[in-house]
N, C-alpha and C. Protein backbone atom coordinates (compact mmCIF):
# COMPACT_ATOMS: atom_id res chain seq x y z
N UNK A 1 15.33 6.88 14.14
CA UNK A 1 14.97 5.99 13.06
C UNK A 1 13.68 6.48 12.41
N UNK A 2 13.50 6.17 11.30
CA UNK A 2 11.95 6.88 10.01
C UNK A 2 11.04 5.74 10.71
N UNK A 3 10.15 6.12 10.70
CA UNK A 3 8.97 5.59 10.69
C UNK A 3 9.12 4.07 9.46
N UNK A 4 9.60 4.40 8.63
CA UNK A 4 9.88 3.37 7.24
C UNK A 4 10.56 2.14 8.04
N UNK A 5 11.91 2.98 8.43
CA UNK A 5 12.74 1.83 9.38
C UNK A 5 12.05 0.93 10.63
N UNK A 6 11.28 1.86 11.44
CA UNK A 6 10.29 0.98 12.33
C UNK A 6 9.69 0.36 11.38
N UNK A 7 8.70 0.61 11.21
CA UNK A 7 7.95 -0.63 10.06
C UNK A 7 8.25 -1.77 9.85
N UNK A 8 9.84 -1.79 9.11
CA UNK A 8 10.78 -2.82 8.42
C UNK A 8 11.30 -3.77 10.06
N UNK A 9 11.72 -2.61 10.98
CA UNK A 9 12.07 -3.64 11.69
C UNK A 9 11.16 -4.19 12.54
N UNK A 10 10.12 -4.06 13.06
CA UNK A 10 8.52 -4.80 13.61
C UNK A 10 8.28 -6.19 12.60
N UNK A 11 9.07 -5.90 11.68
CA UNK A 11 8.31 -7.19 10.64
C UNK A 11 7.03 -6.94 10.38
N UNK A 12 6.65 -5.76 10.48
CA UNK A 12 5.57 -5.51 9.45
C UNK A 12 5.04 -5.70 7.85
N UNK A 13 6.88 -5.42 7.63
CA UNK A 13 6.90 -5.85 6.14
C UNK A 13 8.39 -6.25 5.76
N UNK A 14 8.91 -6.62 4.60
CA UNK A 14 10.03 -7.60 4.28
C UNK A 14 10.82 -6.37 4.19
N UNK A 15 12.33 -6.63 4.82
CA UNK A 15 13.20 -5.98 5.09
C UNK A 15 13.72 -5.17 3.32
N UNK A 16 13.57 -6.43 2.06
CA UNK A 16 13.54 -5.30 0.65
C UNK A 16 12.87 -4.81 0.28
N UNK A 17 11.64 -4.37 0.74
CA UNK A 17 10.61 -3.17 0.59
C UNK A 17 10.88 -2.07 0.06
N UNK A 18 10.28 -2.01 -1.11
CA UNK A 18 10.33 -0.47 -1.74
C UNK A 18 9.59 0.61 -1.46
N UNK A 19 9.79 1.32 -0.29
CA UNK A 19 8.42 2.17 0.18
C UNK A 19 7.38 3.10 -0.82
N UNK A 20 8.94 3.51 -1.43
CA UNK A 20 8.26 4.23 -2.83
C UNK A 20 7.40 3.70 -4.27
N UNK A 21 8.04 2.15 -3.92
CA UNK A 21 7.01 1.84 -5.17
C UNK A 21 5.97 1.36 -4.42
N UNK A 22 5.80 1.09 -3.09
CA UNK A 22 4.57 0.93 -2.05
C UNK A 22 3.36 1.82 -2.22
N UNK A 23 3.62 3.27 -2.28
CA UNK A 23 3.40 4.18 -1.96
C UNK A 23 2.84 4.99 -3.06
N UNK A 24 3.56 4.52 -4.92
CA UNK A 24 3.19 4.41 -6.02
C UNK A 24 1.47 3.30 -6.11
N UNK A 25 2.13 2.19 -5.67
CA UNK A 25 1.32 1.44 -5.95
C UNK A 25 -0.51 1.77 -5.34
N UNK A 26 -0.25 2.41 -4.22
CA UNK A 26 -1.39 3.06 -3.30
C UNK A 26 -2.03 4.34 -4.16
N UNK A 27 -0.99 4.96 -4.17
CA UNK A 27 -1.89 6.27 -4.98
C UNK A 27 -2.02 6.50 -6.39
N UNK A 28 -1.29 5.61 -6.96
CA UNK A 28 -2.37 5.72 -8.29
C UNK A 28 -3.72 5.55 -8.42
N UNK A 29 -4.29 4.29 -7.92
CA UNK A 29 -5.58 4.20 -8.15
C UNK A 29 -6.58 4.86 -7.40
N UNK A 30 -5.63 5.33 -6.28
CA UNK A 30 -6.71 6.27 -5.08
C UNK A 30 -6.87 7.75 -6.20
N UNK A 31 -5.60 8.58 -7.00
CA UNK A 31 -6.03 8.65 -7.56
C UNK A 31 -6.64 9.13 -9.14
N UNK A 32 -6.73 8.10 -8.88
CA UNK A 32 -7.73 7.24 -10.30
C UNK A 32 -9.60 7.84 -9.71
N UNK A 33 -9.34 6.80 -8.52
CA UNK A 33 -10.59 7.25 -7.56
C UNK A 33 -10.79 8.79 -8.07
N UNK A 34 -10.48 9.52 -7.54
CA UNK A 34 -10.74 10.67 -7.27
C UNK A 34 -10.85 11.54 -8.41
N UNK A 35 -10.06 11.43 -8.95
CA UNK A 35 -9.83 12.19 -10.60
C UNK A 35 -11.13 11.70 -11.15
N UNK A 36 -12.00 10.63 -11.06
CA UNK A 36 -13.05 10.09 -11.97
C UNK A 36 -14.57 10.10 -10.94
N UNK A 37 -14.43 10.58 -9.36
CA UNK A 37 -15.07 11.10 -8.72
C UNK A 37 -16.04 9.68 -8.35
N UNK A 38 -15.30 8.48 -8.43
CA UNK A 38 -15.76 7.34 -7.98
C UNK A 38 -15.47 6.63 -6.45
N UNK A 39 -15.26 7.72 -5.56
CA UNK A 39 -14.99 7.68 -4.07
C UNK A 39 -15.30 6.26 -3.51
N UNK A 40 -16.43 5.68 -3.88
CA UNK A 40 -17.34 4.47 -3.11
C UNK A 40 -17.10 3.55 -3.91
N UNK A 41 -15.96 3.33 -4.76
CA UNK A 41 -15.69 1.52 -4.88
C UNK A 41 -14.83 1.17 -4.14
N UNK A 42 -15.40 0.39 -3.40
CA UNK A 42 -14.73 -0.34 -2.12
C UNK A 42 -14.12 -1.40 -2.69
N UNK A 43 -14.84 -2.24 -3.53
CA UNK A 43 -13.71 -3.33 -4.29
C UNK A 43 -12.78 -3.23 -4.72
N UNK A 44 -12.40 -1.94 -5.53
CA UNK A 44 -11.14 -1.56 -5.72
C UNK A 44 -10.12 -1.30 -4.69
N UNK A 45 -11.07 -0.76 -3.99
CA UNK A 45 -10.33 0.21 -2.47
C UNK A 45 -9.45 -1.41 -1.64
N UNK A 46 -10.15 -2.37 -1.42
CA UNK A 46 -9.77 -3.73 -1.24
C UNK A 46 -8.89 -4.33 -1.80
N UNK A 47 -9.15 -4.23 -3.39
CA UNK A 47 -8.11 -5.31 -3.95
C UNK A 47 -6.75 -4.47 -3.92
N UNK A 48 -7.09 -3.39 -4.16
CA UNK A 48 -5.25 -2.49 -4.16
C UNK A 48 -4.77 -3.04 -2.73
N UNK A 49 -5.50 -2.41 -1.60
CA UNK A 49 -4.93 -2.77 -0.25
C UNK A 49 -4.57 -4.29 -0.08
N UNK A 50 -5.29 -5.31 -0.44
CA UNK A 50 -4.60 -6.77 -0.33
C UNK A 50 -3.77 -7.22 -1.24
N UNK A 51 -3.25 -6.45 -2.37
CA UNK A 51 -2.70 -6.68 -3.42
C UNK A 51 -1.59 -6.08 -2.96
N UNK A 52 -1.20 -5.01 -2.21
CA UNK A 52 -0.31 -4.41 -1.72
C UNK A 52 0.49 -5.19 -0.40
N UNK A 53 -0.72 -5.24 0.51
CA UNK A 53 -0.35 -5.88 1.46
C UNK A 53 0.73 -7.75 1.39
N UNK A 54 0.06 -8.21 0.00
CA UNK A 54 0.86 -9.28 -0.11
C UNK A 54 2.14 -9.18 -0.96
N UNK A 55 2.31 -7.87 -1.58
CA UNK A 55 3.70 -7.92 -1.96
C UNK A 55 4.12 -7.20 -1.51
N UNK A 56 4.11 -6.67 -0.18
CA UNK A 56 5.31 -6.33 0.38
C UNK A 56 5.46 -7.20 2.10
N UNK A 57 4.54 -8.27 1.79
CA UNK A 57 4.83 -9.40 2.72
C UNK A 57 4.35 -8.83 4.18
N UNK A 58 2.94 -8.38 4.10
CA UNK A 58 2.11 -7.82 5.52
C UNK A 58 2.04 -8.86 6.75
N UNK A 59 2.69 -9.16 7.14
CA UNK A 59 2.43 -10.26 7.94
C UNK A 59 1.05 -9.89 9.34
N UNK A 60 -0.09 -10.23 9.23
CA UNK A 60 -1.30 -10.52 9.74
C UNK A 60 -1.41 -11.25 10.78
C-alpha cells in the first residue's frame, strides 16, 4: 500500500482527499516563499498549513 493509502486509512485525513491538489496547495506558496527569498514568514508558513490541514479533514 502508498504511503497516500496509509494516511487515508489511519484517518489521518478524509477518505476523498485529493493528494495532488494537497500537495498543489502546499507548494505554491512555499514556493512563492522562496522565489521572493522571504524564508521567515511564519504566518504564512501557518495559515497554509492550517488551511490545509482543515480541508482535507486533519483530525488532531
Amino acid at each position: 500500500m502508498s504511503e497516500t493509502g496509509r494516511i487515508v486509512e489511519r484517518g489521518d485525513v478524509r477518505p476523498d482527499t485529493d493528494i495532488r491538489s494537497v500537495a498543489t496547495m502546499v507548494a505554491a506558496p512555499t514556493f512563492r516563499l522562496v522565489a521572493e527569498q522571504e524564508l521567515s514568514d511564519s504566518d504564512l508558513v501557518d495559515s497554509v498549513v492550517e488551511r490545509v490541514a482543515r480541508a482535507v479533514g486533519v483530525q488532531r
